[in-house]
PDB file of N, CA and C in Angstrom:
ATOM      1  N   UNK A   1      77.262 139.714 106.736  1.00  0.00           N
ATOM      2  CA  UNK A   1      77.326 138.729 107.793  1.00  0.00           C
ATOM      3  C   UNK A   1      76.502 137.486 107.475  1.00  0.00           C
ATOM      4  N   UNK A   2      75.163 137.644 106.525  1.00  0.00           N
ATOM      5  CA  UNK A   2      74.724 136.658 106.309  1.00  0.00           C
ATOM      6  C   UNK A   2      75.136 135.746 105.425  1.00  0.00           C
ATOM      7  N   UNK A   3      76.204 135.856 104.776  1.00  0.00           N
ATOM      8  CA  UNK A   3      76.726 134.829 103.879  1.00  0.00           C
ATOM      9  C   UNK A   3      77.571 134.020 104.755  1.00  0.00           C
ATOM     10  N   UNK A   4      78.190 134.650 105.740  1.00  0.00           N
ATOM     11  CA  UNK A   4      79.005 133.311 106.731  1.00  0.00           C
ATOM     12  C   UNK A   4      78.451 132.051 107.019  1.00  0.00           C
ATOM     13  N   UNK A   5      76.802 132.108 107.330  1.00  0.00           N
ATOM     14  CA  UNK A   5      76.797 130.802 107.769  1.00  0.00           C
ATOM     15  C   UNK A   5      75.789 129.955 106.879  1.00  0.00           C
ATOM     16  N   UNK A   6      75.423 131.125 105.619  1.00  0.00           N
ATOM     17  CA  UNK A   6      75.321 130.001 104.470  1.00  0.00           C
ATOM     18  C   UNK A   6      76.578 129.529 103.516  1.00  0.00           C
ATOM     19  N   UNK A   7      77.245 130.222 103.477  1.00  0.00           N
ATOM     20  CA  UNK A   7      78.920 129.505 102.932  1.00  0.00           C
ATOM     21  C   UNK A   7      78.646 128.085 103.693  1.00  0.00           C
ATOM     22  N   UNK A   8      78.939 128.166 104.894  1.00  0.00           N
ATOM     23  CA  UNK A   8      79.028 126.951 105.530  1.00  0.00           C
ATOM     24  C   UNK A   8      78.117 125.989 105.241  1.00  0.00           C
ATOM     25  N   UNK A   9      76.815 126.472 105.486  1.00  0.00           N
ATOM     26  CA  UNK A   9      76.005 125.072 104.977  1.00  0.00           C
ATOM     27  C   UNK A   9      76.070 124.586 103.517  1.00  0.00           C
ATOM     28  N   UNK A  10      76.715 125.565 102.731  1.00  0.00           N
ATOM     29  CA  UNK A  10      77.089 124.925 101.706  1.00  0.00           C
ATOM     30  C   UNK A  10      78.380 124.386 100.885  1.00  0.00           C
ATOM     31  N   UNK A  11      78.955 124.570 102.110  1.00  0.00           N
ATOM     32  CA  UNK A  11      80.472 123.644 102.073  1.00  0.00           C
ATOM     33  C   UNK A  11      80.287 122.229 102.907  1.00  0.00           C
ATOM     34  N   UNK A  12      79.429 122.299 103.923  1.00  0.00           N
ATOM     35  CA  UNK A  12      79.021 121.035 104.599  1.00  0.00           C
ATOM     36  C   UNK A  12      78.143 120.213 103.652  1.00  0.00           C
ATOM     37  N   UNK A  13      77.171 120.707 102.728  1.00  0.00           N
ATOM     38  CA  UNK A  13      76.409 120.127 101.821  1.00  0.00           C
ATOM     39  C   UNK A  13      77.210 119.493 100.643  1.00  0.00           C
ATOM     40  N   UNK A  14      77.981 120.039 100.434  1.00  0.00           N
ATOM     41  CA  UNK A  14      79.502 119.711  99.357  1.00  0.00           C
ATOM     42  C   UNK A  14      79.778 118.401  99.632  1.00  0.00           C
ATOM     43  N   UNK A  15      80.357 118.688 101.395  1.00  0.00           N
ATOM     44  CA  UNK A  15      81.521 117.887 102.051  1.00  0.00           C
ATOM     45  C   UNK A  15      80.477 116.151 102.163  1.00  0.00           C
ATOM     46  N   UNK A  16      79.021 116.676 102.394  1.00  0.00           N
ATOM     47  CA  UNK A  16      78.439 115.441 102.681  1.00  0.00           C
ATOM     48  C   UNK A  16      78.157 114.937 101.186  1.00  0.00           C
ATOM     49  N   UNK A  17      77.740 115.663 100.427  1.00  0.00           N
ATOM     50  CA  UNK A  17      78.128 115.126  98.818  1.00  0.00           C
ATOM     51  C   UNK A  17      79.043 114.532  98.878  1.00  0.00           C
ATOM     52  N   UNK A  18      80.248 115.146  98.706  1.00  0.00           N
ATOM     53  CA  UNK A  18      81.472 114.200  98.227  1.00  0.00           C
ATOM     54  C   UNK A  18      81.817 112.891  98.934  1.00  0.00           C
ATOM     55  N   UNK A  19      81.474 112.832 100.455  1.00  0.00           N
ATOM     56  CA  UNK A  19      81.816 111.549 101.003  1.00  0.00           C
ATOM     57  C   UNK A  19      80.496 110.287 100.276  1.00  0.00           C
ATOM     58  N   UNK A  20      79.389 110.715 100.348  1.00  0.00           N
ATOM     59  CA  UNK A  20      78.347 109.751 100.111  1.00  0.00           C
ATOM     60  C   UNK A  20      79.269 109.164  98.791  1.00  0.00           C
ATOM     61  N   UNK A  21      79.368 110.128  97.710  1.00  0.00           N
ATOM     62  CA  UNK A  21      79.770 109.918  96.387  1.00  0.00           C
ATOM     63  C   UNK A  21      81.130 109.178  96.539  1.00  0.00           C
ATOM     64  N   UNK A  22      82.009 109.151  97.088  1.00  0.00           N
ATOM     65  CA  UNK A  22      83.340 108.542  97.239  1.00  0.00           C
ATOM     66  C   UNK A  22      83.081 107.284  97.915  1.00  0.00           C
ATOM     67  N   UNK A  23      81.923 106.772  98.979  1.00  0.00           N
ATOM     68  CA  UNK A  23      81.928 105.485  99.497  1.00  0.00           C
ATOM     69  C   UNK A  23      81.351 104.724  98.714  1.00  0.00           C
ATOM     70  N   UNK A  24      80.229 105.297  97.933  1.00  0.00           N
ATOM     71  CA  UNK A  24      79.688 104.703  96.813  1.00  0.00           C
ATOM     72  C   UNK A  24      80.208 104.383  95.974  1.00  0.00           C
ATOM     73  N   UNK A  25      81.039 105.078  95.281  1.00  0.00           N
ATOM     74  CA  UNK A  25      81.868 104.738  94.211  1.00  0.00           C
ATOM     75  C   UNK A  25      83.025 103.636  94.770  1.00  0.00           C
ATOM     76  N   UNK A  26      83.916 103.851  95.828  1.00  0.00           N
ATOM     77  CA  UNK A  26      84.440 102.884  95.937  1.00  0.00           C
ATOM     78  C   UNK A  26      83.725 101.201  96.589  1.00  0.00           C
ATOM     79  N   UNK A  27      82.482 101.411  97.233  1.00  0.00           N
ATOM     80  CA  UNK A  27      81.543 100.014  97.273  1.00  0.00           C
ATOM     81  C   UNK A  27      81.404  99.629  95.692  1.00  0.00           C
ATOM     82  N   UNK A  28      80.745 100.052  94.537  1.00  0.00           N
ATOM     83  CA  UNK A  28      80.729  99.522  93.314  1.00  0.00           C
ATOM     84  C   UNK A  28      81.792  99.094  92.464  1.00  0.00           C
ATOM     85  N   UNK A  29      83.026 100.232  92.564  1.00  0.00           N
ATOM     86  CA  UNK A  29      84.312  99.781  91.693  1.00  0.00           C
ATOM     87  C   UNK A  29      84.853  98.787  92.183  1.00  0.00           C
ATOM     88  N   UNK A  30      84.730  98.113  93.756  1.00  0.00           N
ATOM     89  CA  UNK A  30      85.413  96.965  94.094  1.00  0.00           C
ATOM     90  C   UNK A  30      84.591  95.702  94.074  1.00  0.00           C
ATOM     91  N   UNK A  31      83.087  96.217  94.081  1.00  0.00           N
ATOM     92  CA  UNK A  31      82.286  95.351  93.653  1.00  0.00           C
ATOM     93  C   UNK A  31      82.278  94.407  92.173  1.00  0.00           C
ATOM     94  N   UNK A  32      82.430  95.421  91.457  1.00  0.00           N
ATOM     95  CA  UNK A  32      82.445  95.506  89.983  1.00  0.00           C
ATOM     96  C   UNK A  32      83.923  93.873  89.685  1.00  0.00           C
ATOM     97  N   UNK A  33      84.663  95.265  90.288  1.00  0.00           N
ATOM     98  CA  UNK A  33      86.141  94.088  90.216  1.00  0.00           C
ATOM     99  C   UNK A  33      86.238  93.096  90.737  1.00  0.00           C
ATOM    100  N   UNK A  34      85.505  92.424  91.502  1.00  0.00           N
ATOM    101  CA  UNK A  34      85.594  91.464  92.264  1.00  0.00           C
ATOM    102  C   UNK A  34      83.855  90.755  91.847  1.00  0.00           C
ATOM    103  N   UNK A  35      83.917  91.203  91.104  1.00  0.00           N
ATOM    104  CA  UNK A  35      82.572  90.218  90.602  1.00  0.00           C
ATOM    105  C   UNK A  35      81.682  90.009  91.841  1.00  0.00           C
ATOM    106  N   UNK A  36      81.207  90.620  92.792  1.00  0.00           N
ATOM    107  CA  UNK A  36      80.513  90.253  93.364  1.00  0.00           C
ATOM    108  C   UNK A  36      79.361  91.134  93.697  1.00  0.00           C
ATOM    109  N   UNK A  37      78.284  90.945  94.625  1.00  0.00           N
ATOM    110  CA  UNK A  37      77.106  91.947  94.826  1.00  0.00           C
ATOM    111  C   UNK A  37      77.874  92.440  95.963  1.00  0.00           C
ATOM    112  N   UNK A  38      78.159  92.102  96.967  1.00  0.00           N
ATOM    113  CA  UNK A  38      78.684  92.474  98.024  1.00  0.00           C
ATOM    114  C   UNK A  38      80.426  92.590  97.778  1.00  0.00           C
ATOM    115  N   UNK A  39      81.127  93.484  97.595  1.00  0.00           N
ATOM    116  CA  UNK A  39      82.382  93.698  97.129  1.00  0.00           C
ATOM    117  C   UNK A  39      83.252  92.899  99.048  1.00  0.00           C
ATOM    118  N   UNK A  40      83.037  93.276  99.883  1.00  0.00           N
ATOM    119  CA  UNK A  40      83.764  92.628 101.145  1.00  0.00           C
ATOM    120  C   UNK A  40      83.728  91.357 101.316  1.00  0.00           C
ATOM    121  N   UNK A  41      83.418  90.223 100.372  1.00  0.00           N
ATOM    122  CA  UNK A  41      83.751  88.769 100.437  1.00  0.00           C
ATOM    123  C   UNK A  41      84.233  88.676  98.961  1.00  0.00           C
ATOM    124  N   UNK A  42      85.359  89.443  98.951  1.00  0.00           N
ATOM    125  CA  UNK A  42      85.976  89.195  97.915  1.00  0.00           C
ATOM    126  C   UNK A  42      87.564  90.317  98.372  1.00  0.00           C
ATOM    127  N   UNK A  43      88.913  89.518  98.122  1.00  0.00           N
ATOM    128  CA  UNK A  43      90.001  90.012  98.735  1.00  0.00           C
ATOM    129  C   UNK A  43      90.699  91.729  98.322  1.00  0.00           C
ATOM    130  N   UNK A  44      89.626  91.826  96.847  1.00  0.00           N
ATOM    131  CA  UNK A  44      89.757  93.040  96.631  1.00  0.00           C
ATOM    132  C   UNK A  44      89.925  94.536  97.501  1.00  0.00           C
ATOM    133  N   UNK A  45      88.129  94.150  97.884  1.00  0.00           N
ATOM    134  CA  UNK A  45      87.912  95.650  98.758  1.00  0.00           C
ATOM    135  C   UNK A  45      88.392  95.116 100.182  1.00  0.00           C
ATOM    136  N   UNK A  46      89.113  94.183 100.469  1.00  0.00           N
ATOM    137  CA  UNK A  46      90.204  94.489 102.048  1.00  0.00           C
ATOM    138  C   UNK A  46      91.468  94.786 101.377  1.00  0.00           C
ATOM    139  N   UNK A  47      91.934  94.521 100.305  1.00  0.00           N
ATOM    140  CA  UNK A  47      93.406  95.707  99.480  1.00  0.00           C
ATOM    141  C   UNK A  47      93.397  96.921  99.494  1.00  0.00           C
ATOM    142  N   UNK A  48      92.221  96.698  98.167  1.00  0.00           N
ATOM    143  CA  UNK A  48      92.274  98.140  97.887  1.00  0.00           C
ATOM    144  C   UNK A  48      91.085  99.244  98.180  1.00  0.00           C
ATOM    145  N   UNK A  49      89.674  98.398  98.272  1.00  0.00           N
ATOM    146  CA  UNK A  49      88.691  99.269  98.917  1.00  0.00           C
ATOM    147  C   UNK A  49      88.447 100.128 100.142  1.00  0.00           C
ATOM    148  N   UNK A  50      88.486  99.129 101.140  1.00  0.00           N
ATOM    149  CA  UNK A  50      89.046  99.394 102.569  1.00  0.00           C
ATOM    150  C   UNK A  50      89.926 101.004 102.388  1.00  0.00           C
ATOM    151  N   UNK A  51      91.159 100.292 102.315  1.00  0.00           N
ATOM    152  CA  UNK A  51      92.321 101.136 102.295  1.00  0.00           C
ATOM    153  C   UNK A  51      91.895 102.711 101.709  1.00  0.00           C
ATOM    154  N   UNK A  52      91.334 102.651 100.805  1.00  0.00           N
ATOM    155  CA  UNK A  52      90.842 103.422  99.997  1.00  0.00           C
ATOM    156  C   UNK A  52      90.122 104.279 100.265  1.00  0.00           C
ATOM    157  N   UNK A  53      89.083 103.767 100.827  1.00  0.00           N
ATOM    158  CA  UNK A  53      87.606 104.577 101.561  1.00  0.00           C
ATOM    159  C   UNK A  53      88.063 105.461 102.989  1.00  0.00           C
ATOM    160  N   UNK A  54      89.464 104.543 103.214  1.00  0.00           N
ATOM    161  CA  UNK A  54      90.011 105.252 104.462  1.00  0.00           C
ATOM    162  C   UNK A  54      90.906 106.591 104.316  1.00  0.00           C
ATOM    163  N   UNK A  55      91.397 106.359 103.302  1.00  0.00           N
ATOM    164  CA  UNK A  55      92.031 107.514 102.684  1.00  0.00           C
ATOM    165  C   UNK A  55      91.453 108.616 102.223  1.00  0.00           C
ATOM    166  N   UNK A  56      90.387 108.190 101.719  1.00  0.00           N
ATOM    167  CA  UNK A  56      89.736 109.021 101.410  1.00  0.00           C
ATOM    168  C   UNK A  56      88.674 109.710 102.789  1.00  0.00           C
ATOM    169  N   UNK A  57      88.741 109.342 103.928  1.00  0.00           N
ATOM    170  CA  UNK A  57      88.110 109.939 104.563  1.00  0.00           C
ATOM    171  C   UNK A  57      88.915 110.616 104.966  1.00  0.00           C
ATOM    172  N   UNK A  58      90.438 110.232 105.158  1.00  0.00           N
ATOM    173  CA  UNK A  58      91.431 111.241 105.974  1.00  0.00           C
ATOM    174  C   UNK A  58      91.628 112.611 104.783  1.00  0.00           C
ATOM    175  N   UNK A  59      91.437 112.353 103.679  1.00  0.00           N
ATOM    176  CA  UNK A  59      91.510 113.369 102.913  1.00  0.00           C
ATOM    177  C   UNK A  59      90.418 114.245 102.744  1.00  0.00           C
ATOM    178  N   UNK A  60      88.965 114.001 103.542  1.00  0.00           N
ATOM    179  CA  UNK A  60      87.782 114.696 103.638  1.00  0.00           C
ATOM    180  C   UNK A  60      87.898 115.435 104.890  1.00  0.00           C
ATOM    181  N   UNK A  61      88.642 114.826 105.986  1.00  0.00           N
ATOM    182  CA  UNK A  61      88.931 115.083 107.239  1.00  0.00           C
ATOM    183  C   UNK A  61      90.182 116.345 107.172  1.00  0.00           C
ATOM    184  N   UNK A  62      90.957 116.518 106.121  1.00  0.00           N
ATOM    185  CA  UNK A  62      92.026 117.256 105.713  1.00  0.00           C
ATOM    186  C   UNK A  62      90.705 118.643 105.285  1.00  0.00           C
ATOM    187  N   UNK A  63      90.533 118.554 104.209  1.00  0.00           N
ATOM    188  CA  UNK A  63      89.815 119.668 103.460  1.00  0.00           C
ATOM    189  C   UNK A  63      88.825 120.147 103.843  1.00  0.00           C
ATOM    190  N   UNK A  64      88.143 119.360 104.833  1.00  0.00           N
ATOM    191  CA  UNK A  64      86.187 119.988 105.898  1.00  0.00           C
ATOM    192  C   UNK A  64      86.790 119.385 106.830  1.00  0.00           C
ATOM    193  N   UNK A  65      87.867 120.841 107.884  1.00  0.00           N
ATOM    194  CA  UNK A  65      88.158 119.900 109.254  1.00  0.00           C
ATOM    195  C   UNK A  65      87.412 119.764 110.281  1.00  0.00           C
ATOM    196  N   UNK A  66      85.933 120.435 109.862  1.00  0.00           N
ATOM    197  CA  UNK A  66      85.043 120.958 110.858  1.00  0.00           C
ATOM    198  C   UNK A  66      84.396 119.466 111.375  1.00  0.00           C
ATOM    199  N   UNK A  67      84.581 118.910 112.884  1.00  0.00           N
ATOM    200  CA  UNK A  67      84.089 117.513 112.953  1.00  0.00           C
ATOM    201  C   UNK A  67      84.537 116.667 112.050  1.00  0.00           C
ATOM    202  N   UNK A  68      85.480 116.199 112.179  1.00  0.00           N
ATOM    203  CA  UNK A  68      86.041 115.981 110.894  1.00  0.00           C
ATOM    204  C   UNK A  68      85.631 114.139 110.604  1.00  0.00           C
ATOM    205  N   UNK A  69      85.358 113.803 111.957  1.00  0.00           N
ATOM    206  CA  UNK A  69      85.110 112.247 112.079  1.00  0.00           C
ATOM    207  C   UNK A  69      84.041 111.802 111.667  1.00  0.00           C
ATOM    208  N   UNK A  70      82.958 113.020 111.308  1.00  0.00           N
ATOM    209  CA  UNK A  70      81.521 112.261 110.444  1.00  0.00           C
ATOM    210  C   UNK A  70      82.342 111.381 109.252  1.00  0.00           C
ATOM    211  N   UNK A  71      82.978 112.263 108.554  1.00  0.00           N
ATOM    212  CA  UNK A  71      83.525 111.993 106.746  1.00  0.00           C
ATOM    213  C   UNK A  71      83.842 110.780 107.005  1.00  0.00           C
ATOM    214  N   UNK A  72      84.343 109.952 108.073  1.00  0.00           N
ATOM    215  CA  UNK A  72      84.458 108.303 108.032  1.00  0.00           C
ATOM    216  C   UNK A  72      83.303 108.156 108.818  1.00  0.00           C
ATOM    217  N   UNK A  73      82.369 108.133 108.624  1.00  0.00           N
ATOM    218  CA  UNK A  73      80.714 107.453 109.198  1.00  0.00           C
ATOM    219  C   UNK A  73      80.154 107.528 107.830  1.00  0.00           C
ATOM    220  N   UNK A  74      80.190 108.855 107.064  1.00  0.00           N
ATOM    221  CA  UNK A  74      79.753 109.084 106.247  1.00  0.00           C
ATOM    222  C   UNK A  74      80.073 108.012 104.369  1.00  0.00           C
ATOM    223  N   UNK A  75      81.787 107.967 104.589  1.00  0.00           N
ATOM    224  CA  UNK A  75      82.219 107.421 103.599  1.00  0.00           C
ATOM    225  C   UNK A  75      81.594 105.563 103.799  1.00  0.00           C
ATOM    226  N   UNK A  76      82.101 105.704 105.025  1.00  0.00           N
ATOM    227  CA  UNK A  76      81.522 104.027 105.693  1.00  0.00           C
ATOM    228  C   UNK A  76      80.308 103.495 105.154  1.00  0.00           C
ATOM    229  N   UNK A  77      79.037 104.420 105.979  1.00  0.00           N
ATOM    230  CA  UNK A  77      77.787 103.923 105.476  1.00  0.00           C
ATOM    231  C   UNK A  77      77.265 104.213 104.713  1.00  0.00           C
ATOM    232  N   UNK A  78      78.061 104.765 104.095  1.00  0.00           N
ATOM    233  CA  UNK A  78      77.586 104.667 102.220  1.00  0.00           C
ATOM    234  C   UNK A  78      77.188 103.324 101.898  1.00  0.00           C
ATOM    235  N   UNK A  79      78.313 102.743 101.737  1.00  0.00           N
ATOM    236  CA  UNK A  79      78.254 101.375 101.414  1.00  0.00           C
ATOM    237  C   UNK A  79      76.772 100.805 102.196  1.00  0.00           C
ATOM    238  N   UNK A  80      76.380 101.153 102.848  1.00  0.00           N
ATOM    239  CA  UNK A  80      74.658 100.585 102.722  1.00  0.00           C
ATOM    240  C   UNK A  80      74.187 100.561 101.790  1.00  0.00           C
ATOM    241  N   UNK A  81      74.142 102.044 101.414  1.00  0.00           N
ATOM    242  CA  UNK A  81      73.376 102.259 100.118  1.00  0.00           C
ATOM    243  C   UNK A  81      73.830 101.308  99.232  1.00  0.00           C
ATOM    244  N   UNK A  82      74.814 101.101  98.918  1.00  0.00           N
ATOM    245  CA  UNK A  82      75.578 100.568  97.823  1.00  0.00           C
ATOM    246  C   UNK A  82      75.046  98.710  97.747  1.00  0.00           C
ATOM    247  N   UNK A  83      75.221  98.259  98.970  1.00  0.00           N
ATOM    248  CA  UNK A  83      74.904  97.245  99.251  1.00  0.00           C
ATOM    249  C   UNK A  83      72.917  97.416  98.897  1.00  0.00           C
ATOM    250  N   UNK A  84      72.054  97.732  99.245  1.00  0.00           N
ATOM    251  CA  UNK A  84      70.761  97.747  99.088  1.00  0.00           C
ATOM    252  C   UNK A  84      70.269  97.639  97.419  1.00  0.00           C
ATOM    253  N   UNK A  85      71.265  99.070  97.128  1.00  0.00           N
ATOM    254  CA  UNK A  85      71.173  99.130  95.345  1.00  0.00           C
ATOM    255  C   UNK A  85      71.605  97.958  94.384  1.00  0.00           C
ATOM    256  N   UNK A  86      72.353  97.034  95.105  1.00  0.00           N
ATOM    257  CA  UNK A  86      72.945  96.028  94.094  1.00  0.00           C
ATOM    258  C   UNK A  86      72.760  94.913  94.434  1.00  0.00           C
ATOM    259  N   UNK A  87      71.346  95.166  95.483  1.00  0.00           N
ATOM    260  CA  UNK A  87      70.525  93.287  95.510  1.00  0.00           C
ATOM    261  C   UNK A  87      71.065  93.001  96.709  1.00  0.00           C
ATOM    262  N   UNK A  88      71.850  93.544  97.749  1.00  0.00           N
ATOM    263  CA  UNK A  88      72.077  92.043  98.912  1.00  0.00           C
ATOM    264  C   UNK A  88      71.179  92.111  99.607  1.00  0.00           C
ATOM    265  N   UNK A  89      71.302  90.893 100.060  1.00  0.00           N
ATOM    266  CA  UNK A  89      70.082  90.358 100.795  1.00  0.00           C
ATOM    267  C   UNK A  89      69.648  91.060 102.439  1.00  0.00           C
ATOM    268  N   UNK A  90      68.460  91.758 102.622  1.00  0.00           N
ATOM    269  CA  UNK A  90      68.007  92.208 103.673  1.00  0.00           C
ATOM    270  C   UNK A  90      68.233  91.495 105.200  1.00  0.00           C
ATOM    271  N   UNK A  91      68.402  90.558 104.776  1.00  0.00           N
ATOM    272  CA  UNK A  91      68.443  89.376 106.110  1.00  0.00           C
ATOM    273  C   UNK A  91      69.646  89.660 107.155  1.00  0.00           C
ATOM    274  N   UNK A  92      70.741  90.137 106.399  1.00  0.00           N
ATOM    275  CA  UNK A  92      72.169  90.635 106.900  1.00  0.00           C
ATOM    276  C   UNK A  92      72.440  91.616 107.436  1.00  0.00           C
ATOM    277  N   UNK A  93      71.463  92.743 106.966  1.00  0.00           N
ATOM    278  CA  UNK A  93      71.493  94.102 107.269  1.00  0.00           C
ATOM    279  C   UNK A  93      71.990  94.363 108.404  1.00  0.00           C
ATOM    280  N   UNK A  94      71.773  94.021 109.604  1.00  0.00           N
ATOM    281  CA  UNK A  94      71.621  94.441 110.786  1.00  0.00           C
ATOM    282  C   UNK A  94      73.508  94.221 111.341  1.00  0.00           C
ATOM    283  N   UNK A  95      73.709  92.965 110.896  1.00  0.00           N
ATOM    284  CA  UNK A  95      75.378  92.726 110.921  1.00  0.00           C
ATOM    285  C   UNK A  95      75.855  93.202 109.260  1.00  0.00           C
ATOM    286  N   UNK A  96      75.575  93.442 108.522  1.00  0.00           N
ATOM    287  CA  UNK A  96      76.223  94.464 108.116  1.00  0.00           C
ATOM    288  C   UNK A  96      76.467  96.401 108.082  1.00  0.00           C
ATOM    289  N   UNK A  97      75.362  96.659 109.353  1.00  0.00           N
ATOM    290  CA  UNK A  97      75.367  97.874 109.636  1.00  0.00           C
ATOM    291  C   UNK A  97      76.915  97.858 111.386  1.00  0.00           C
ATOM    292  N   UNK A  98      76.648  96.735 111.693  1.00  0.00           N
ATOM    293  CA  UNK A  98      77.447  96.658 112.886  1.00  0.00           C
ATOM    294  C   UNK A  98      78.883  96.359 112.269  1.00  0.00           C
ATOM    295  N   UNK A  99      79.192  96.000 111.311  1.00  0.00           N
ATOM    296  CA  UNK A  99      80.321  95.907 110.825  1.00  0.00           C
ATOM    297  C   UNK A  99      80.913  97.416 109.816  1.00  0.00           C
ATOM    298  N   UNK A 100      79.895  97.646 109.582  1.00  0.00           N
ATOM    299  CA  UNK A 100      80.431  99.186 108.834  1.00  0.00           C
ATOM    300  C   UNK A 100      80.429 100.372 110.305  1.00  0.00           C
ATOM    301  N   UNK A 101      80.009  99.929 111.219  1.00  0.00           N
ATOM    302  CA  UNK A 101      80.204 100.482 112.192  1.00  0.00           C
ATOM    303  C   UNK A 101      81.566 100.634 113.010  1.00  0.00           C
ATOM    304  N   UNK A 102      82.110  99.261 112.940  1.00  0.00           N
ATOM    305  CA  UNK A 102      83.229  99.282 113.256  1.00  0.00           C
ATOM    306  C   UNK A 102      84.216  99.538 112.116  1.00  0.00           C
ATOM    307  N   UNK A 103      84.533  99.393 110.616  1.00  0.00           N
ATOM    308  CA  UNK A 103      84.975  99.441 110.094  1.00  0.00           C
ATOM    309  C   UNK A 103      85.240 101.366 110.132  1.00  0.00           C
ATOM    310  N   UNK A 104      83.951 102.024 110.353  1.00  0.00           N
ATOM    311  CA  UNK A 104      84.336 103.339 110.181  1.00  0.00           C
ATOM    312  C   UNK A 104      85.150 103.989 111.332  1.00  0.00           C
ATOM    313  N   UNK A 105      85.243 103.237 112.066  1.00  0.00           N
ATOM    314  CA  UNK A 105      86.114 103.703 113.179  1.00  0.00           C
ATOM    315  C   UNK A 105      87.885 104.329 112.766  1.00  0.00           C
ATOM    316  N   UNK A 106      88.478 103.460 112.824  1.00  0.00           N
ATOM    317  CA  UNK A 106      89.984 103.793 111.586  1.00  0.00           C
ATOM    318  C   UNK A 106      89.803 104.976 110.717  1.00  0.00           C
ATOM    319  N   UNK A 107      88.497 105.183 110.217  1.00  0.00           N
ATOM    320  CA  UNK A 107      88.313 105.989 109.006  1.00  0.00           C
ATOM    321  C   UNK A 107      87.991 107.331 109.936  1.00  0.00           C
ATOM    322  N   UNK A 108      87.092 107.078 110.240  1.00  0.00           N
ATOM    323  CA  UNK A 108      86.866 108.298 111.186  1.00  0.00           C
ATOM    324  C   UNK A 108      88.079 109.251 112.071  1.00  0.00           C
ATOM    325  N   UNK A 109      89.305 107.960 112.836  1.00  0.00           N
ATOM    326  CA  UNK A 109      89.868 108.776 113.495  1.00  0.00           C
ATOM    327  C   UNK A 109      91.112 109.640 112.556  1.00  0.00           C
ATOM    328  N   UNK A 110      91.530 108.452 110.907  1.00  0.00           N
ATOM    329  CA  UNK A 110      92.296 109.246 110.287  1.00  0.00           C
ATOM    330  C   UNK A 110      91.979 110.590 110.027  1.00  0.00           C
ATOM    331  N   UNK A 111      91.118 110.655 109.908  1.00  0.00           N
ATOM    332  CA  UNK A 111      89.915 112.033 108.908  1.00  0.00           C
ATOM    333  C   UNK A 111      90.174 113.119 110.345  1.00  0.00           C
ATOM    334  N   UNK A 112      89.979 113.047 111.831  1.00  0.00           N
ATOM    335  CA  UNK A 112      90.535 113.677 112.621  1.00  0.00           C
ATOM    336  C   UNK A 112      91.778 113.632 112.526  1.00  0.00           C
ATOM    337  N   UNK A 113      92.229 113.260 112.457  1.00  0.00           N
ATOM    338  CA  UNK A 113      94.509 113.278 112.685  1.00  0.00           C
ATOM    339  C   UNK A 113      94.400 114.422 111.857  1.00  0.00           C
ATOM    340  N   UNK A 114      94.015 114.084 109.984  1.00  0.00           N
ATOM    341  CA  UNK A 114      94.265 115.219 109.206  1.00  0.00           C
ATOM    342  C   UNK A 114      94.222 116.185 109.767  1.00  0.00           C
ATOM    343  N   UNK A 115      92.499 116.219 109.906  1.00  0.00           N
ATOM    344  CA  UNK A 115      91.926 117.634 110.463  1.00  0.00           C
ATOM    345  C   UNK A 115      92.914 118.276 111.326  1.00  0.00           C
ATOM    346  N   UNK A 116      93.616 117.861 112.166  1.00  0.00           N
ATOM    347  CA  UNK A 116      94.625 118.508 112.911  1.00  0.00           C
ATOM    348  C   UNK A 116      95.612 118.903 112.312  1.00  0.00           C
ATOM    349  N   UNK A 117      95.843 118.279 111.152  1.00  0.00           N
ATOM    350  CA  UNK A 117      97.316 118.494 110.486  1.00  0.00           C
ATOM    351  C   UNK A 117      96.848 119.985 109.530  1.00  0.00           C
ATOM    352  N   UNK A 118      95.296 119.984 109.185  1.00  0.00           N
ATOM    353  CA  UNK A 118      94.930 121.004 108.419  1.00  0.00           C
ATOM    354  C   UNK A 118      95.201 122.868 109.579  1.00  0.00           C
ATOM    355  N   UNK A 119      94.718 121.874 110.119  1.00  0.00           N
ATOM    356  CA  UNK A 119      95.168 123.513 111.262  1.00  0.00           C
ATOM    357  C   UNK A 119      95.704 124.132 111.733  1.00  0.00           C
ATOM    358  N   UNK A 120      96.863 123.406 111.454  1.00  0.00           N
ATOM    359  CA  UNK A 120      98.595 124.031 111.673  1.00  0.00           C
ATOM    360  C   UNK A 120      99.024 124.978 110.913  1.00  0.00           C
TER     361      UNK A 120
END
């Protein structure tokens, strides 16, 4: 009985791995491509980053359906980190936490839809 609910904390420890690691990676690869410190003033990451980070939460929301709407908070404010690590400027922070706030919204509710689709 005692492995049930350490399985879990270590599929939730996974699940929060993999999202940190997937928002991060997609904040730098669109960064990267778009030549900039901040990848979202550049038309890239609203193509393909965005899109991307969202998908990827509905696909975190598919595979850990448990609460499934952190995995878009989680994939979202990654990109803090991402943003801090690659120099932008502190001054913004505060509207760029209110904008990844709203941005994770979409992400969040795909990542629930899955989750529902996982439980069928």
């Amino acid at each position: 009985m005692a492995e049930g609910p350490q399985l879990a904390v270590r599929g939730a420890a996974l699940a929060y791995g993999v999202a940190l690691a997937a928002g991060l990676l997609v904040w730098t690869a669109t960064a990267m491509l778009g030549h900039r410190i901040e990848p979202w003033d550049d038309p890239v990451y609203w193509k393909v980053g965005y899109p991307l980070a969202v998908i990827l939460s509905g696909v975190l929301g598919y595979v850990w359906p448990d609460r499934a709407w952190r995995w878009g908070l989680v994939v979202m404010f990654s990109h803090a980190i991402g943003m801090t690590a690659r120099g932008a400027g502190m001054d913004l922070l505060p509207m760029g936490l209110i904008l990844l706030g709203v941005l994770s919204l979409p992400a969040a509710r795909l990542a629930v839809l899955a989750a529902r689709l996982s439980r069928r």
